[in-house]
N, C-alpha and C. Protein backbone atom coordinates (compact mmCIF):
# COMPACT_ATOMS: atom_id res chain seq x y z
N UNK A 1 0.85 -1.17 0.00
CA UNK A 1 0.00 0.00 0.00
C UNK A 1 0.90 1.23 0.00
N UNK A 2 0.71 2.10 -0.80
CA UNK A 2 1.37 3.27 -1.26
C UNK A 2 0.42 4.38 -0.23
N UNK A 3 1.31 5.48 0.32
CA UNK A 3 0.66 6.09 1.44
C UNK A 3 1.04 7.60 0.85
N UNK A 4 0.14 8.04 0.61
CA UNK A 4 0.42 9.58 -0.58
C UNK A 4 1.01 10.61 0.69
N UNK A 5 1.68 11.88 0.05
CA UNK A 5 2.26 12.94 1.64
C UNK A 5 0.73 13.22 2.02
N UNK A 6 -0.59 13.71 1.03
CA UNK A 6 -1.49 14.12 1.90
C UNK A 6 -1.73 13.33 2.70
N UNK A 7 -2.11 11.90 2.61
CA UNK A 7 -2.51 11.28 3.87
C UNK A 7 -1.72 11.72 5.09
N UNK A 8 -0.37 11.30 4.67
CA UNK A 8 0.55 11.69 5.56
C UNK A 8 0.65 12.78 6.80
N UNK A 9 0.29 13.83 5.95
CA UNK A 9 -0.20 14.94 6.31
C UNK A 9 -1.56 15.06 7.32
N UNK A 10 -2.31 14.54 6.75
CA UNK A 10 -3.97 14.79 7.22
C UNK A 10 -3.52 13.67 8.70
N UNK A 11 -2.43 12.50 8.71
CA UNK A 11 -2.46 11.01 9.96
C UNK A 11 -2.19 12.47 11.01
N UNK A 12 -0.55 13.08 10.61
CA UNK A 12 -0.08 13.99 11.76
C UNK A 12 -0.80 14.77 12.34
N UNK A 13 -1.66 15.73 11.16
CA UNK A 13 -2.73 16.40 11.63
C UNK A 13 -3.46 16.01 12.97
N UNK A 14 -4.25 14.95 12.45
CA UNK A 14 -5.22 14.22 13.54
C UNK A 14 -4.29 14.07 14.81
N UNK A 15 -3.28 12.99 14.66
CA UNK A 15 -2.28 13.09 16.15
C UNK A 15 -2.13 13.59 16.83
N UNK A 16 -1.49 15.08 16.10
CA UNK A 16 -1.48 16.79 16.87
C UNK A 16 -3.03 17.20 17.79
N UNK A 17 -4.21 16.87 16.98
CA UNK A 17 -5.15 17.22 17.49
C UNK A 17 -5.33 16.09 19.23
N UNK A 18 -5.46 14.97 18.83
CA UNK A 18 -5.52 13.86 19.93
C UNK A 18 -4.44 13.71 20.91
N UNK A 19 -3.65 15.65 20.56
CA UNK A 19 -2.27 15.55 21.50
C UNK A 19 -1.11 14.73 21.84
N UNK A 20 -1.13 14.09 20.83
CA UNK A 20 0.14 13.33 20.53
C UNK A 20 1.56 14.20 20.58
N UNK A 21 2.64 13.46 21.37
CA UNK A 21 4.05 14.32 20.47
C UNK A 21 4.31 14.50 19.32
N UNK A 22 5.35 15.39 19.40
CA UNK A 22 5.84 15.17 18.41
C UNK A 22 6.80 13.97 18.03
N UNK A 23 7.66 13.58 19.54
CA UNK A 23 8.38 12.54 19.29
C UNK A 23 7.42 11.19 18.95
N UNK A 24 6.39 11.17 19.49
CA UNK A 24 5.35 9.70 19.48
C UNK A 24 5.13 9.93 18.03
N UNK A 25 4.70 10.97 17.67
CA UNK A 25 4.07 10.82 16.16
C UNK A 25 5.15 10.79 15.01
N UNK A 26 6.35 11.53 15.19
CA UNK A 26 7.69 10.72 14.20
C UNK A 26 7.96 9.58 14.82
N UNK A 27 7.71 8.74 15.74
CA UNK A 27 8.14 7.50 15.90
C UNK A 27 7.27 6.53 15.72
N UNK A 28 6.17 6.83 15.94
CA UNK A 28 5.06 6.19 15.54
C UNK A 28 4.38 5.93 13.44
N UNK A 29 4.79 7.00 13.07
CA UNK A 29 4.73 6.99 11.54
C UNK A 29 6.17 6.54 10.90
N UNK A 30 7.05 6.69 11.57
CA UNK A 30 8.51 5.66 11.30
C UNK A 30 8.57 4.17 11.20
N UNK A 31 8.15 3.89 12.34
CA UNK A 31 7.69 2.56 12.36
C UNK A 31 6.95 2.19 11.38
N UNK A 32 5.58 2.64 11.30
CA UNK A 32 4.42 2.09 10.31
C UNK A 32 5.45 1.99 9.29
N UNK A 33 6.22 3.21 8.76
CA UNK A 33 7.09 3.32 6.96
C UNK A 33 7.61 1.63 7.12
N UNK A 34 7.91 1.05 8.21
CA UNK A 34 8.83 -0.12 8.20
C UNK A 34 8.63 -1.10 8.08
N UNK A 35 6.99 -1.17 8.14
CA UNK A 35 6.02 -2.61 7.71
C UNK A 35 6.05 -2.85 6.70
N UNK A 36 6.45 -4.50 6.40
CA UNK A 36 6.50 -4.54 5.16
C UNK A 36 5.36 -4.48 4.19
N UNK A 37 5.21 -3.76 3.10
CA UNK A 37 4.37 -3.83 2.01
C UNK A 37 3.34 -2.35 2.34
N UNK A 38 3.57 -1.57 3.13
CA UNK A 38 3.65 0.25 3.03
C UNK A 38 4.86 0.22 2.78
N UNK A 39 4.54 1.79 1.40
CA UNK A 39 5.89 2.29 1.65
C UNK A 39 5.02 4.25 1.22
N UNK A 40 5.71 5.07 1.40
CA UNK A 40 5.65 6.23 1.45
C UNK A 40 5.58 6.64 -0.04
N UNK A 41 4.65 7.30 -0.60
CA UNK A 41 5.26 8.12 -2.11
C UNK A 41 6.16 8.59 -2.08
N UNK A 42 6.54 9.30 -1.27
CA UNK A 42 7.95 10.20 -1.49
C UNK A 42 8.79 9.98 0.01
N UNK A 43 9.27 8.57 -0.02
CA UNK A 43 9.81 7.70 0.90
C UNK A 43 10.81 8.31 1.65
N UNK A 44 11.83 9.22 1.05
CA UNK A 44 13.43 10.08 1.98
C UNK A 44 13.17 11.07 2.30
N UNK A 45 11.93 11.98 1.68
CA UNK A 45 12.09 13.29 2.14
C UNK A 45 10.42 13.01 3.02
N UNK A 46 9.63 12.17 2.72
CA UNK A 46 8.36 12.21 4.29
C UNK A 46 9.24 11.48 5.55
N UNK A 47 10.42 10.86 5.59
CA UNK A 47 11.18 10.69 6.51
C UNK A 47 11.83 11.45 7.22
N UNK A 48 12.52 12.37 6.45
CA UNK A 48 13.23 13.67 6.51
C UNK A 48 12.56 14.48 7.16
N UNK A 49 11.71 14.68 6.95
CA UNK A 49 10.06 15.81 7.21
C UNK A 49 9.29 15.23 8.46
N UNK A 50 9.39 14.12 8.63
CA UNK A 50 9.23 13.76 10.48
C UNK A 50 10.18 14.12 11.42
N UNK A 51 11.83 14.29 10.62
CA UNK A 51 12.70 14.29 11.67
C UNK A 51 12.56 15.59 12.03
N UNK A 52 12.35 16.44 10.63
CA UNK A 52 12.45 17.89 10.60
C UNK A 52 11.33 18.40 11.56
N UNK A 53 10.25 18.10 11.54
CA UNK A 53 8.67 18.21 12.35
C UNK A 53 9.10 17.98 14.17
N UNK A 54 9.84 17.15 14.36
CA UNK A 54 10.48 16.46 15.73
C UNK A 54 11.14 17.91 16.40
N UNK A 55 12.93 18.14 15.47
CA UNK A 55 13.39 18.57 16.12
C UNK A 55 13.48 20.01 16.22
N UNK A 56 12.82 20.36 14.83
CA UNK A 56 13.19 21.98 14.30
C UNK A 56 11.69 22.17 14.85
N UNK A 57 10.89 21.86 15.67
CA UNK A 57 9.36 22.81 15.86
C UNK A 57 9.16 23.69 14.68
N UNK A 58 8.84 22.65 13.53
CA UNK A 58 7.92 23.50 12.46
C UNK A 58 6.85 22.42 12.32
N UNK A 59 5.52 22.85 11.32
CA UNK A 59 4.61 22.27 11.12
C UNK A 59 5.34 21.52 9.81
N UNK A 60 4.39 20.07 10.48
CA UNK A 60 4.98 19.08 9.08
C UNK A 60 4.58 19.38 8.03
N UNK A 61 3.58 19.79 7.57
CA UNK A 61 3.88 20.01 6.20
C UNK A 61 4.71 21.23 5.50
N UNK A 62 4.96 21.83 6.34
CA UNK A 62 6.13 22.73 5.84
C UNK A 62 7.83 22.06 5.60
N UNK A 63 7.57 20.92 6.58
CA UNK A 63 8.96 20.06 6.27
C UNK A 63 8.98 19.46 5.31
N UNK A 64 7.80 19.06 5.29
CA UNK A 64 8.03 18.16 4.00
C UNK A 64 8.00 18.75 2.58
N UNK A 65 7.27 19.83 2.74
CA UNK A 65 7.67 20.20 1.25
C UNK A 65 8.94 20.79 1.28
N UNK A 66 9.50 21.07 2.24
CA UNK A 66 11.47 22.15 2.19
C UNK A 66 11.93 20.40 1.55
N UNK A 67 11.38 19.30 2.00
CA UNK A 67 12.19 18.26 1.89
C UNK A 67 11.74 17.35 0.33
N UNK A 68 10.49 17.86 -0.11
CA UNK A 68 10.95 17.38 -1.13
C UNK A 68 11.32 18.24 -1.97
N UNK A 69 11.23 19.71 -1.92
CA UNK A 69 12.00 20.38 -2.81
C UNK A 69 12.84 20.43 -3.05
N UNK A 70 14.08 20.01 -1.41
CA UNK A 70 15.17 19.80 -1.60
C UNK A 70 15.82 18.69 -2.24
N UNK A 71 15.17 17.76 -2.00
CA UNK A 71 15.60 16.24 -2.86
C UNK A 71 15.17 16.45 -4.39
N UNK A 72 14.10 17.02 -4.87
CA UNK A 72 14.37 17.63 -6.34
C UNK A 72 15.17 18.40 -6.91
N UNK A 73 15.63 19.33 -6.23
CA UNK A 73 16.75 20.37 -6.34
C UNK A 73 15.67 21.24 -7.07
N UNK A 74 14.68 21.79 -6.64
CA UNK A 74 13.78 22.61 -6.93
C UNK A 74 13.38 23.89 -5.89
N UNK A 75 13.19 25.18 -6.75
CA UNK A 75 12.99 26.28 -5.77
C UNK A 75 11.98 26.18 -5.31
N UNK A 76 12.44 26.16 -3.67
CA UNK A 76 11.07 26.57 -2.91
C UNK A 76 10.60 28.09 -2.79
N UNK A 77 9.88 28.84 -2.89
CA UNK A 77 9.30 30.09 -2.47
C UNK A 77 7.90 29.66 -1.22
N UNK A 78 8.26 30.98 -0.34
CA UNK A 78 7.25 30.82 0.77
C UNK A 78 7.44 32.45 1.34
N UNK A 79 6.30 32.58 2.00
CA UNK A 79 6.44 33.76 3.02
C UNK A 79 6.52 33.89 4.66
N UNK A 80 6.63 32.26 4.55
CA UNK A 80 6.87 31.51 6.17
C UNK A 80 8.19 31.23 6.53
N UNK A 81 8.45 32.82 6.78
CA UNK A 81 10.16 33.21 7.32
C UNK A 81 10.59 32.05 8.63
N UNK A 82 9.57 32.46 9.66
CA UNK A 82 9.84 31.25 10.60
C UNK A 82 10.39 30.24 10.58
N UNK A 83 8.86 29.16 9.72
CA UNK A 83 9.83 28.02 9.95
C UNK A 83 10.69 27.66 9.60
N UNK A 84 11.01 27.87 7.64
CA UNK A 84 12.04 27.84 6.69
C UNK A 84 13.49 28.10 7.18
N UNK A 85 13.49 29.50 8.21
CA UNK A 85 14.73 29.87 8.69
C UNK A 85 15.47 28.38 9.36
N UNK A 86 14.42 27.98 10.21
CA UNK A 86 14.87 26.76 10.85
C UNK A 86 15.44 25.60 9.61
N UNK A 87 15.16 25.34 8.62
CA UNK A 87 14.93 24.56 8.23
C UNK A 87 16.54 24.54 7.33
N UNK A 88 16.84 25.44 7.14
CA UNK A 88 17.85 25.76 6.14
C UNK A 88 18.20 27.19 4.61
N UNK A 89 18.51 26.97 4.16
CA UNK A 89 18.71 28.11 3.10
C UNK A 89 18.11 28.01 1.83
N UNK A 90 17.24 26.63 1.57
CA UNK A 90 16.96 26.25 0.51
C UNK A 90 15.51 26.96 0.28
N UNK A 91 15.29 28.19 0.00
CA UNK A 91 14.04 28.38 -0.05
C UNK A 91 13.86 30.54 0.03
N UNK A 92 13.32 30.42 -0.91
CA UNK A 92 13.17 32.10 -1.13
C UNK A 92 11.96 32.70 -1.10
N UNK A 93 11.97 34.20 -0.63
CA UNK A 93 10.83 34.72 -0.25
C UNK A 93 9.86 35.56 -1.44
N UNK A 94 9.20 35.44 -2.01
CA UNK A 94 8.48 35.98 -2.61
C UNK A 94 8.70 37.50 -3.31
């Protein structure tokens, strides 16, 4: 079963709401990636984008797209100075 980023997106969502960590919910959606026969659409960078969600306090879906933009080698643009700052240099402001 192929697990698209929105789902991805919408599982953390819910978690956050039912007050989950952040560490429970990257460790908890890590695991699941490890069962065999799931695997992630965009498998290195929704990995990347849990770690990023964990340690840098940004919202996951902002990680994950710095992360797959970065694994495309594609410009990111955003006006979300915040989290991006955390995140790295890969990404320009509007």
């Amino acid at each position: 079963m192929v697990v698209s980023t929105h789902v991805l997106c919408e599982v953390v969502y819910v978690l956050e709401g039912l007050n989950h960590s952040r560490t429970s919910i990257c460790d908890a959606l890590t695991k699941f990636a490890s069962i065999r026969g799931i695997e992630f659409n965009e498998p290195i960078p929704s990995l990347t984008a849990l770690v990023r969600y964990r340690d840098l306090n940004v919202d996951f879906s902002d990680a994950l797209l710095y992360s797959i933009a970065t694994k495309r080698k594609e410009q990111l643009w955003t006006f979300n100075k915040r989290h991006y700052q955390r995140m790295g240099a890969d990404w320009q402001e509007p």
